[in-house]
C-alpha atoms as a PDB file:
ATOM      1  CA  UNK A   1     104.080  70.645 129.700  1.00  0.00           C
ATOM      2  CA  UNK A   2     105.847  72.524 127.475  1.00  0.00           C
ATOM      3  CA  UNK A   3     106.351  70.156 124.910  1.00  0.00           C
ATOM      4  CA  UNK A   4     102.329  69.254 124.880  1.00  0.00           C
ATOM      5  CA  UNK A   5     101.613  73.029 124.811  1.00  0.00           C
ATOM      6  CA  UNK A   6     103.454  72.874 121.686  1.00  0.00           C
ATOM      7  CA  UNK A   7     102.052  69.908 119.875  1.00  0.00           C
ATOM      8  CA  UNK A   8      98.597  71.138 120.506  1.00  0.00           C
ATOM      9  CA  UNK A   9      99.749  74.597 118.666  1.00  0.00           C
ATOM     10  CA  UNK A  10     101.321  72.569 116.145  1.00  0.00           C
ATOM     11  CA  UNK A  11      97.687  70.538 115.582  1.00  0.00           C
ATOM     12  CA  UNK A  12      95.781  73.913 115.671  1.00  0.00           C
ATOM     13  CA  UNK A  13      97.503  75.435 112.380  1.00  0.00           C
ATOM     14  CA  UNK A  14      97.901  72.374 110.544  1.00  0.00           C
ATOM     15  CA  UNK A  15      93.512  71.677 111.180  1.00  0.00           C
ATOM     16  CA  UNK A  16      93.086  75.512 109.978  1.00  0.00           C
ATOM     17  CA  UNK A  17      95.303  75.124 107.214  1.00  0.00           C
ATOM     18  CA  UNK A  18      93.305  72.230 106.197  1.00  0.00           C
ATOM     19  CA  UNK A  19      90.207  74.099 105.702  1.00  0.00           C
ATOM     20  CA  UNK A  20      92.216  76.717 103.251  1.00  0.00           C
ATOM     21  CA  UNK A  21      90.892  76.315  99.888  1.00  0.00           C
ATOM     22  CA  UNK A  22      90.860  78.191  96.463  1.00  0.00           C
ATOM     23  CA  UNK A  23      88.434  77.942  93.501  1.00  0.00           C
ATOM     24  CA  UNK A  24      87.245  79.946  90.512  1.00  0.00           C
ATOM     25  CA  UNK A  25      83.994  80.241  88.322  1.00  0.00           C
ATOM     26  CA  UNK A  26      81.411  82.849  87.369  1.00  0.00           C
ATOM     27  CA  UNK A  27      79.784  85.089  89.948  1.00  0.00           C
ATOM     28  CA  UNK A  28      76.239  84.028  89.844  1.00  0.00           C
ATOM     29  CA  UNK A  29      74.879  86.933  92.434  1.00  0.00           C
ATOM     30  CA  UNK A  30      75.747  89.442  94.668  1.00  0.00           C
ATOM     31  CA  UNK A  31      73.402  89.989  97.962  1.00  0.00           C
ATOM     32  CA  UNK A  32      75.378  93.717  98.729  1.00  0.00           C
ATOM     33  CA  UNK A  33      73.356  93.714 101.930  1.00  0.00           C
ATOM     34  CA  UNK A  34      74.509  90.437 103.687  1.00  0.00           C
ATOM     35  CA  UNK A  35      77.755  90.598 101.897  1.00  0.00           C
ATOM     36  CA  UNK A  36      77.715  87.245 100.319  1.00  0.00           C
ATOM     37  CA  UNK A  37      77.902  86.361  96.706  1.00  0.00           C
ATOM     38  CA  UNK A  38      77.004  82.956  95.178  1.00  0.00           C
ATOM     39  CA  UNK A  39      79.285  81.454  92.419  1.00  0.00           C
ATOM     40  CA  UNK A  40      77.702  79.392  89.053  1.00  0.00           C
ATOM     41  CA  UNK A  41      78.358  75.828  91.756  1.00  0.00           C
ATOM     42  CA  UNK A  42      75.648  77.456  93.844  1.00  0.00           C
ATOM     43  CA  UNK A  43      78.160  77.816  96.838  1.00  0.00           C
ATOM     44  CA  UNK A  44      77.915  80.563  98.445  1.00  0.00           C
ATOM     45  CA  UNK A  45      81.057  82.476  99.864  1.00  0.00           C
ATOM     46  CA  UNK A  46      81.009  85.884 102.317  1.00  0.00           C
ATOM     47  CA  UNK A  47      82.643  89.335 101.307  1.00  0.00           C
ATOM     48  CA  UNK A  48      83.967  91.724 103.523  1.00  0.00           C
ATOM     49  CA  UNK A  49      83.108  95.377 103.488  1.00  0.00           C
ATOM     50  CA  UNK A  50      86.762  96.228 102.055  1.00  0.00           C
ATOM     51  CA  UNK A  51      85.648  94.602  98.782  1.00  0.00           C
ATOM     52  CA  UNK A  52      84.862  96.366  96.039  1.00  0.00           C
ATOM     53  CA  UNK A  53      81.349  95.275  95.461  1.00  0.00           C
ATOM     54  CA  UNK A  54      80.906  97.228  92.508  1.00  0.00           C
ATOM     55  CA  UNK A  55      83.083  95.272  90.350  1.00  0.00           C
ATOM     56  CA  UNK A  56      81.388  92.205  91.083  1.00  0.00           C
ATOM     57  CA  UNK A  57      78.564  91.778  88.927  1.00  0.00           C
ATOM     58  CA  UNK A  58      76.854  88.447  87.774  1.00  0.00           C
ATOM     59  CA  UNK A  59      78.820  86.490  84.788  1.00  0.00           C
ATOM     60  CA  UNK A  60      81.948  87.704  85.850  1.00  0.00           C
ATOM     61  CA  UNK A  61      84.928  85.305  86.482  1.00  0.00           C
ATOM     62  CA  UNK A  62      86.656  85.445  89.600  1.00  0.00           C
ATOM     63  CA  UNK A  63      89.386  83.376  91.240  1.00  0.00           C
ATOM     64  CA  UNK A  64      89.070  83.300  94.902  1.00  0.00           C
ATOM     65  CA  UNK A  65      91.120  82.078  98.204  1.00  0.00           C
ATOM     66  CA  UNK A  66      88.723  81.088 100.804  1.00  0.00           C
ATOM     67  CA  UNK A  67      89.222  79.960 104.635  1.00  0.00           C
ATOM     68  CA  UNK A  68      86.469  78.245 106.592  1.00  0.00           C
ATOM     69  CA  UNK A  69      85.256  79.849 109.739  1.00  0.00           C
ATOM     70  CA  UNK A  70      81.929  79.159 111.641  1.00  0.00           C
ATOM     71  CA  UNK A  71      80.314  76.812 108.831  1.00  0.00           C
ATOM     72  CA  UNK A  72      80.968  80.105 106.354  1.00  0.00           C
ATOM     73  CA  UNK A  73      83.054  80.430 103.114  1.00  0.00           C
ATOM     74  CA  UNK A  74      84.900  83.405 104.005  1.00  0.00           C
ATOM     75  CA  UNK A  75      86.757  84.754 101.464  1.00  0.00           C
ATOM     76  CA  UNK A  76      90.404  86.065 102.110  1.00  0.00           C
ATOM     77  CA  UNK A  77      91.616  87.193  98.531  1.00  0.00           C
ATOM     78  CA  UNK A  78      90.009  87.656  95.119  1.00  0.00           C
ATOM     79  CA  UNK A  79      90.906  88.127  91.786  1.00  0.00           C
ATOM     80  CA  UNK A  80      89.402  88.687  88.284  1.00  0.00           C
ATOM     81  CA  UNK A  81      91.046  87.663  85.499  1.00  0.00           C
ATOM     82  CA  UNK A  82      91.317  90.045  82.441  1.00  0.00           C
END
């Protein structure tokens, strides 16, 4: 038992590991109010309210870390380039 217990907690971080994913491009918009922003590929990718929303502004280039939860693009670590 224990050894299935295992391989199904093996399974379970390799499957969310899969849907890890990083990308970069120009911030097309920034909807403050549902805490998304939309990059130039037209994806669309959720902010949390720790972000600094302030610096992101349309036309400016970010490089983001992103996990996949519920359907959603949720992003887990951003950075702008200087």
């Amino acid at each position: 038992m224990r050894t299935l217990l295992g391989a199904v907690a093996a399974t379970l971080l390799i499957v969310t590991a899969a849907f890890a994913g990083q990308t970069e491009g120009k911030i097309k918009k920034v909807d403050r109010d549902a805490l998304t922003m939309t990059l130039d590929d037209g994806k669309i990718y959720k902010l949390n309210s720790e972000m600094d929303l302030e610096a992101l502004k349309p036309g400016v280039d970010v490089v983001i870390a992103f996990d996949v939860a519920n359907g959603e693009n949720v992003i887990t670590d951003m950075e702008i380039p200087q």
